[in-house]
N, C-alpha and C. Protein backbone atom coordinates (compact mmCIF):
# COMPACT_ATOMS: atom_id res chain seq x y z
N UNK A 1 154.59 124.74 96.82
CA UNK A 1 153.27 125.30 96.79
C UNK A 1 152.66 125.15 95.39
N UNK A 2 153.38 125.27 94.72
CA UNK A 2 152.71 125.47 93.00
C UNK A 2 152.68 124.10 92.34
N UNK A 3 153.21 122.95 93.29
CA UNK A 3 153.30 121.74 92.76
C UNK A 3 151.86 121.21 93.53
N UNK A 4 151.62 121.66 94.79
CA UNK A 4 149.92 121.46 95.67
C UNK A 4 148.92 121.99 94.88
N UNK A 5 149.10 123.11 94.27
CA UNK A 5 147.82 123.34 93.14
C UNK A 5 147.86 123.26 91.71
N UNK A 6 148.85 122.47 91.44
CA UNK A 6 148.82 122.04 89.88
C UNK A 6 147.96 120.51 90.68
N UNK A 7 148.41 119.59 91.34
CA UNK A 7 147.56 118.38 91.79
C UNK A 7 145.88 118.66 91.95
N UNK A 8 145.87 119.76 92.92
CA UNK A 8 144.15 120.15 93.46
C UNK A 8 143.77 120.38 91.54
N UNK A 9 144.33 120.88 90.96
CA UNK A 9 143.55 121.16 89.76
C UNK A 9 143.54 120.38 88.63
N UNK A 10 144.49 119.57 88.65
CA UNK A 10 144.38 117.98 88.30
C UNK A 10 143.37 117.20 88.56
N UNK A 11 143.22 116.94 90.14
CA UNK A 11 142.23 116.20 90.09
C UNK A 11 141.07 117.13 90.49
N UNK A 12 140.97 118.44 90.78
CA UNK A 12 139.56 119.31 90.37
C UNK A 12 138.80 119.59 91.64
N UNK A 13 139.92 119.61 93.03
CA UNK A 13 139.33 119.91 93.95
C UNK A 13 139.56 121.29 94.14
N UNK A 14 139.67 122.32 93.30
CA UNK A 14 139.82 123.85 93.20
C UNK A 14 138.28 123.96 92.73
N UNK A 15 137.11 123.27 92.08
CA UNK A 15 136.68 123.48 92.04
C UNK A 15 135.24 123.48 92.99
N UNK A 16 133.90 124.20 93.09
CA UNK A 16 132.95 124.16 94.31
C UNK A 16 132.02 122.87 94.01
N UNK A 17 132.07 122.56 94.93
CA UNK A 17 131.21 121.40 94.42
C UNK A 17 129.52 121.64 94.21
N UNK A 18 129.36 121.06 93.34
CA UNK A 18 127.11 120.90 92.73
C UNK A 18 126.68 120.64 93.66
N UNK A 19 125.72 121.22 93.97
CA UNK A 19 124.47 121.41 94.03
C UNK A 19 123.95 119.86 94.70
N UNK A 20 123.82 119.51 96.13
CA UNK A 20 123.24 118.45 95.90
C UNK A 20 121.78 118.39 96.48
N UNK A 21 120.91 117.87 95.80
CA UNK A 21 119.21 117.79 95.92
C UNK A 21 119.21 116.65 96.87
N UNK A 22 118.12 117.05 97.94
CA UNK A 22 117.94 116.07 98.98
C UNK A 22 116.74 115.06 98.25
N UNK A 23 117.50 114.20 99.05
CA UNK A 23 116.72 112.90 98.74
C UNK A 23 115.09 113.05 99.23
N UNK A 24 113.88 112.18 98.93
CA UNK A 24 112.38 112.12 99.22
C UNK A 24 112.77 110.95 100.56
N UNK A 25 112.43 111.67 101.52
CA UNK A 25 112.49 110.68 102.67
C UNK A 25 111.32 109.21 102.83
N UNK A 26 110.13 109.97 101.72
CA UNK A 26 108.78 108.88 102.24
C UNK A 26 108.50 108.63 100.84
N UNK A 27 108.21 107.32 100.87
CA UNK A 27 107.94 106.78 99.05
C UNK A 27 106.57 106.05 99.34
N UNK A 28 105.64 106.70 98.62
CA UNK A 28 104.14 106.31 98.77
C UNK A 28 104.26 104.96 98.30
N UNK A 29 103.57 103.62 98.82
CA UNK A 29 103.38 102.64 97.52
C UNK A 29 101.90 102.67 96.80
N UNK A 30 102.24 101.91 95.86
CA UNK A 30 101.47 101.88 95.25
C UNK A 30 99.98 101.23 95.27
N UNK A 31 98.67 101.59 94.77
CA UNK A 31 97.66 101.25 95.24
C UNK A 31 97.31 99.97 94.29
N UNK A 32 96.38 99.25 95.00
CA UNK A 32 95.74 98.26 94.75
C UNK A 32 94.89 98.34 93.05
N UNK A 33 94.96 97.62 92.55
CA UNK A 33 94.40 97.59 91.36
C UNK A 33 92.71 97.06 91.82
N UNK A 34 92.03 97.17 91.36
CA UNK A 34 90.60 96.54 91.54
C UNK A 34 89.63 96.40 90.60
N UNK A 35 89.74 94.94 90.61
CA UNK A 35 88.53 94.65 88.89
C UNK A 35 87.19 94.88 89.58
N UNK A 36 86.07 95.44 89.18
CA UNK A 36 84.96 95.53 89.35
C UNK A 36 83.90 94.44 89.22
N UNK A 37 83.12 93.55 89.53
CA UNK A 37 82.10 92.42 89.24
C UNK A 37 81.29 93.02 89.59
N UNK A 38 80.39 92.05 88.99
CA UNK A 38 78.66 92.06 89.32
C UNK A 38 78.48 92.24 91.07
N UNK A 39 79.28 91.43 91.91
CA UNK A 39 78.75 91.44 93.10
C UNK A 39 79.56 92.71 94.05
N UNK A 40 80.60 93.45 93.28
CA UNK A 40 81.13 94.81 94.18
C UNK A 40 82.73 94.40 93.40
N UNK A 41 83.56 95.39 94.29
CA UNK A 41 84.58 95.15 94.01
C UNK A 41 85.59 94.19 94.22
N UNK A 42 86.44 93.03 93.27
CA UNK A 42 87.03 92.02 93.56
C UNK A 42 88.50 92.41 93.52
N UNK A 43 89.26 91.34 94.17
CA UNK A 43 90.71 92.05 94.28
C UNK A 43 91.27 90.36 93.73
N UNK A 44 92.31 91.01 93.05
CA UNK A 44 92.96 89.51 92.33
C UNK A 44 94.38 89.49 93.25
N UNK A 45 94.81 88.25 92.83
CA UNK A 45 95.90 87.90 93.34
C UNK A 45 97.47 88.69 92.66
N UNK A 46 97.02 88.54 91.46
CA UNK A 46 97.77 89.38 90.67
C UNK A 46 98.37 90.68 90.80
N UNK A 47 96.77 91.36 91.37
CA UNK A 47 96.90 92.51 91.74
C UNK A 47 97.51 93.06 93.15
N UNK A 48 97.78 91.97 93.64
CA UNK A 48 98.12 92.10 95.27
C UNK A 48 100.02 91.42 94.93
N UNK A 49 99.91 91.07 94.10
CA UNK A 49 101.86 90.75 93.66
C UNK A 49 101.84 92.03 93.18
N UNK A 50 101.66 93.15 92.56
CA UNK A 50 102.10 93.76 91.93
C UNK A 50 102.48 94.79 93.43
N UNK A 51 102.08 95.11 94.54
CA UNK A 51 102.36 95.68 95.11
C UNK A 51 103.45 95.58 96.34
N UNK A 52 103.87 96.65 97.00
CA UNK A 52 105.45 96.05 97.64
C UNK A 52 104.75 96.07 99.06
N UNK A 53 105.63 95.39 100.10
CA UNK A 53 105.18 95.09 101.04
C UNK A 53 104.44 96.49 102.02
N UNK A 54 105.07 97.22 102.09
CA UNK A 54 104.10 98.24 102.37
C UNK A 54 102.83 98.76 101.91
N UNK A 55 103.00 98.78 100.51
CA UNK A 55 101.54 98.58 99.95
C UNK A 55 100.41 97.72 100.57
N UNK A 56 101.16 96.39 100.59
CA UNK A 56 100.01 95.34 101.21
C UNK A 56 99.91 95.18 102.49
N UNK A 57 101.01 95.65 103.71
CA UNK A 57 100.73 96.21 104.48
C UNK A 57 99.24 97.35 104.94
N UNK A 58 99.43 98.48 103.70
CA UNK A 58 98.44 99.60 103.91
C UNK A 58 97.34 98.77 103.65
N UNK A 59 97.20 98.18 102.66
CA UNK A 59 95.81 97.53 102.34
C UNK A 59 95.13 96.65 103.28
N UNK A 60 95.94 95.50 104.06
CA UNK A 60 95.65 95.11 105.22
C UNK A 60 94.98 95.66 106.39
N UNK A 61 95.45 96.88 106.37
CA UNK A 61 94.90 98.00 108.10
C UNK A 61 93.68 98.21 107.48
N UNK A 62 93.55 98.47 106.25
CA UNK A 62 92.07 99.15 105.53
C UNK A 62 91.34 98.02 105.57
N UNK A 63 91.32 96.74 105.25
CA UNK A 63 91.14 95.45 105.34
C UNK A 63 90.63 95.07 106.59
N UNK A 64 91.77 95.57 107.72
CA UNK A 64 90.98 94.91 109.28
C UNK A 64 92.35 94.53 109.86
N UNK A 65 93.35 94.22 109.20
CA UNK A 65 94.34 93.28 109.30
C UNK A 65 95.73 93.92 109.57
N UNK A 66 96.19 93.44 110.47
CA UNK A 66 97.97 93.96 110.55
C UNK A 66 98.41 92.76 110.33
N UNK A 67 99.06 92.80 109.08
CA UNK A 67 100.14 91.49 108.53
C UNK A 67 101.84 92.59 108.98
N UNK A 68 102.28 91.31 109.08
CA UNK A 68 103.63 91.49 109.44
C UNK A 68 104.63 91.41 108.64
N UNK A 69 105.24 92.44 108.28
CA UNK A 69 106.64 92.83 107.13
C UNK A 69 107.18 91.85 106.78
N UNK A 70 108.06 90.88 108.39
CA UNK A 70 109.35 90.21 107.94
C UNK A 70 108.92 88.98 107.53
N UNK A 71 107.74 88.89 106.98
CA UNK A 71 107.56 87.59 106.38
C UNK A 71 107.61 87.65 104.67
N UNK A 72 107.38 86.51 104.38
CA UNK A 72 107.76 86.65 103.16
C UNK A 72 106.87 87.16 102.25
N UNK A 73 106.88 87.99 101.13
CA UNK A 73 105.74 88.77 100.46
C UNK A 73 104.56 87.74 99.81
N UNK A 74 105.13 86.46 99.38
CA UNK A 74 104.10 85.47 99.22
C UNK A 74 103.29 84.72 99.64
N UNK A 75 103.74 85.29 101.19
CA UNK A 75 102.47 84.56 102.16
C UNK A 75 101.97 85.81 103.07
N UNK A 76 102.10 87.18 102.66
CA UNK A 76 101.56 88.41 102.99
C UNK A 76 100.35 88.16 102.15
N UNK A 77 100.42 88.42 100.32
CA UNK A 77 99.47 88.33 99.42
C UNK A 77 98.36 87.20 99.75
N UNK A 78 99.04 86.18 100.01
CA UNK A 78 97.93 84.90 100.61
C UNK A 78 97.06 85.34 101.64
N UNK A 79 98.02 85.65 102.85
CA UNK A 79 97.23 85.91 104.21
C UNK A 79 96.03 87.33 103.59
N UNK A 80 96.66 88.35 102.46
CA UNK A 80 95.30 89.48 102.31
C UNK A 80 94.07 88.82 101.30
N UNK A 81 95.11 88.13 101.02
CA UNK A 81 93.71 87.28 99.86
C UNK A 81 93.12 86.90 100.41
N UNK A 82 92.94 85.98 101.27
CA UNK A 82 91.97 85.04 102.19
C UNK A 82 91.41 86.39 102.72
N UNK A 83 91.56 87.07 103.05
CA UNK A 83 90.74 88.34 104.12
C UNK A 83 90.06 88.93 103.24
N UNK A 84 90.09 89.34 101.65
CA UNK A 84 89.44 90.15 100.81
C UNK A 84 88.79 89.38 99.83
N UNK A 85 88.61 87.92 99.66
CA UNK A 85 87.98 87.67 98.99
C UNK A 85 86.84 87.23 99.16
C-alpha cells in the first residue's frame, strides 16, 4: 500500500486536477478590408487573401453568391472578385 502512494505522488496523481476553461465553439472571421474611391467602395484582391474561407464565404452571401468551401481559397478570392468588382 505505501509503495501505491509513494508512485501516485511521484508522478502527482494525489493531486486535483486545474481548472479546465472550455474552449469558444464559434470563431468569427474576419471582415473585409475596403479601400474607398471616387466611385463607392472598392474591394482589392489583397484584401480578399487576407481573409479565411469562411470569411469569403460570408462576404459572398452578402455579395449574392454561395461559393463553395472545398475549393481552393485561390479560386474562391477570384470567383468574389469577379462578382465585386
Amino acid at each position: 500500500m505505501f509503495l501505491i502512494e509513494w508512485i501516485k505522488k511521484l508522478f502527482g496523481l494525489n493531486e486535483t486536477p486545474a481548472k479546465v476553461q472550455p474552449i469558444k465553439a464559434k470563431v468569427e472571421p474576419k471582415k473585409a478590408a475596403v479601400a474607398k474611391g471616387p466611385k463607392g467602395p472598392k474591394v482589392t484582391k489583397a484584401a480578399l487573401n487576407k481573409l479565411t474561407k469562411a470569411g469569403l464565404e460570408e462576404e459572398g452571401r452578402k455579395a449574392g453568391i454561395e461559393l463553395d468551401k472545398r475549393k481552393k481559397k485561390a479560386d474562391l478570392v477570384n470567383e468574389l472578385y469577379k462578382v465585386l468588382k
